[in-house]
C-alpha atoms as a PDB file:
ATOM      1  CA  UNK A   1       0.000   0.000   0.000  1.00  0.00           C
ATOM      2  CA  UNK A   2       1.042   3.465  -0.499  1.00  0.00           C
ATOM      3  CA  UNK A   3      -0.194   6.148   1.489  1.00  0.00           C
ATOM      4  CA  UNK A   4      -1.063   9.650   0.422  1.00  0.00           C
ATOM      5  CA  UNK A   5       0.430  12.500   2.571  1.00  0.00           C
ATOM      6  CA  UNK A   6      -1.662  15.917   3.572  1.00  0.00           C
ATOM      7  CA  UNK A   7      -0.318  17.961   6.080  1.00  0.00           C
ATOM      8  CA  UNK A   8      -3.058  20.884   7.577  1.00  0.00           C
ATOM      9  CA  UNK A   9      -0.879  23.944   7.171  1.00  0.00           C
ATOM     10  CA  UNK A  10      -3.531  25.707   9.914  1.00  0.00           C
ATOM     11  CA  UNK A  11      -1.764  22.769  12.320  1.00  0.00           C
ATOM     12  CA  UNK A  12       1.919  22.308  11.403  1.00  0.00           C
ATOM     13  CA  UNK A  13       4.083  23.896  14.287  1.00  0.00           C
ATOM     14  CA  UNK A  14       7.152  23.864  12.076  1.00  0.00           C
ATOM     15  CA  UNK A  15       8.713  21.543  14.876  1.00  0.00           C
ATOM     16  CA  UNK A  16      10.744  19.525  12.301  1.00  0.00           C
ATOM     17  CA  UNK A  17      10.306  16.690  12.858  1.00  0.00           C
ATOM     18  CA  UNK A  18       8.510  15.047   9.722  1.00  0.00           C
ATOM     19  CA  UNK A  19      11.949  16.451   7.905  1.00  0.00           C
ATOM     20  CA  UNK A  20      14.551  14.826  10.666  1.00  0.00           C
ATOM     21  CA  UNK A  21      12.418  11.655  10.266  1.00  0.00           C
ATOM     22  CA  UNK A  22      12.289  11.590   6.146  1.00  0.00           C
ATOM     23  CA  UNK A  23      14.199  14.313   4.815  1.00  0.00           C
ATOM     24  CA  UNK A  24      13.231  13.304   1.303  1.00  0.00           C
ATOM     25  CA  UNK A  25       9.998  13.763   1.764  1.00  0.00           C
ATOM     26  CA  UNK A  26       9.466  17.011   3.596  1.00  0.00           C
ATOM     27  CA  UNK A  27      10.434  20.603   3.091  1.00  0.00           C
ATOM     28  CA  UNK A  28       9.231  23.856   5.070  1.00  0.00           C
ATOM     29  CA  UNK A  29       7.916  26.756   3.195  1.00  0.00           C
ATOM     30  CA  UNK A  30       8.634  30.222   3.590  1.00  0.00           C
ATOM     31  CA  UNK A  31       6.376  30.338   6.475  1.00  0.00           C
ATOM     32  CA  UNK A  32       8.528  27.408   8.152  1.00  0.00           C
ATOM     33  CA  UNK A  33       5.451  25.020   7.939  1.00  0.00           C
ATOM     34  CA  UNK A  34       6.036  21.694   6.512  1.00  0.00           C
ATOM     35  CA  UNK A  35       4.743  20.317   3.380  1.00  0.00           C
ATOM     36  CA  UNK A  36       5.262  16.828   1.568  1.00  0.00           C
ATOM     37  CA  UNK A  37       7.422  16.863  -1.574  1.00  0.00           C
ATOM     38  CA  UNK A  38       7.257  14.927  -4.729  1.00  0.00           C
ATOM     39  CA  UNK A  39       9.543  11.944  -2.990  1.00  0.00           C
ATOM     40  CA  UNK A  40       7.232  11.546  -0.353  1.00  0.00           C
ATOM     41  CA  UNK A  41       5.623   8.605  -2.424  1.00  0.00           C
ATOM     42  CA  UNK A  42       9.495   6.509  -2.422  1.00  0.00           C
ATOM     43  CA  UNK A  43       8.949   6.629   1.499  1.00  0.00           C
ATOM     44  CA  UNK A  44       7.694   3.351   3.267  1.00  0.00           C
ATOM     45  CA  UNK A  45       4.067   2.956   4.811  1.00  0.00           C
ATOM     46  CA  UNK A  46       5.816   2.118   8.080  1.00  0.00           C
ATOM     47  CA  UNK A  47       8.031   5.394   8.016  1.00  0.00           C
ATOM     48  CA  UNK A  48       5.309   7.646   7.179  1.00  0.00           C
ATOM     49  CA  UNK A  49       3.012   5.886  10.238  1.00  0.00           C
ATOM     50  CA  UNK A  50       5.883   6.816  12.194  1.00  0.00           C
ATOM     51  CA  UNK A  51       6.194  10.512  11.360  1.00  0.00           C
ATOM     52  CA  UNK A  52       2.639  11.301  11.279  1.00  0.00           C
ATOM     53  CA  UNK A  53       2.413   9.329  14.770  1.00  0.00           C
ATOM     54  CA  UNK A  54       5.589  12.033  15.764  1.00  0.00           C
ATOM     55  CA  UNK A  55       4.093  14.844  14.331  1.00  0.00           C
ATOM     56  CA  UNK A  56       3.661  17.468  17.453  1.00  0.00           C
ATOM     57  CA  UNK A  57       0.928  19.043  16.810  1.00  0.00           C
ATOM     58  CA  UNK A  58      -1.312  16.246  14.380  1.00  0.00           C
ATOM     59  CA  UNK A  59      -0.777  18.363  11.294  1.00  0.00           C
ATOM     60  CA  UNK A  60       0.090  15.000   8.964  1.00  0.00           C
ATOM     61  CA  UNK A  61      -3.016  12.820   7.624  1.00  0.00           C
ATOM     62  CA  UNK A  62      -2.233   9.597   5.520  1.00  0.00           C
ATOM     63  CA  UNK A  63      -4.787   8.510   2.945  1.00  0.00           C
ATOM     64  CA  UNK A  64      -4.949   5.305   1.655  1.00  0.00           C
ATOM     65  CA  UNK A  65      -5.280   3.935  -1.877  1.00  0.00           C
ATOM     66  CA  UNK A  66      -9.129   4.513  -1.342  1.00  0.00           C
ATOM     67  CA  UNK A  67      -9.170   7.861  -0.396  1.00  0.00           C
ATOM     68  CA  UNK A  68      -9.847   6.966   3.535  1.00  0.00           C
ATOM     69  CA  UNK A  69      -7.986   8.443   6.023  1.00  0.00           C
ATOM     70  CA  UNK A  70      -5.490   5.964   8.626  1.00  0.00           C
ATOM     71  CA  UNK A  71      -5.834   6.150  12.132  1.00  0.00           C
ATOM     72  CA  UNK A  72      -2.277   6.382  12.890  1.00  0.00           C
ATOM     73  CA  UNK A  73      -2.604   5.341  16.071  1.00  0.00           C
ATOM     74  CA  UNK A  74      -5.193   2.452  15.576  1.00  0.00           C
ATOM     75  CA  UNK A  75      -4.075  -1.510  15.207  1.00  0.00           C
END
């Protein structure tokens, strides 16, 4: 499965902590929020759990390949 990345820009904190965790597949923008970038689909379904489980503030949602959103934190 491959999940699709969203982060809420209204939630990101600009911690860091998606980009320490997967480099490749987050930036900040000139505002210092994150955002996903084009390699964020290379990254693993088990790495990008683990980010949006780190995320500070619950800014990251992962879709899956039906459009539904993952509990992160469910089994």
């Amino acid at each position: 499965m491959s999940f699709r990345v969203k982060i809420d820009p209204t939630a990101c904190i600009g911690s860091g902590s998606c980009i320490a965790a997967a480099p490749a597949g987050f930036r900040r923008d000139d505002e210092g929020r994150a955002f996903p970038t084009s390699d964020v689909a290379g990254l693993g379904d088990e790495v990008l759990l683990d980010v949006a489980r780190n995320c500070p503030s619950g800014a990251i949602y992962l879709f899956d390949a039906q459009g539904e959103m993952v509990d992160v934190f469910g089994p």
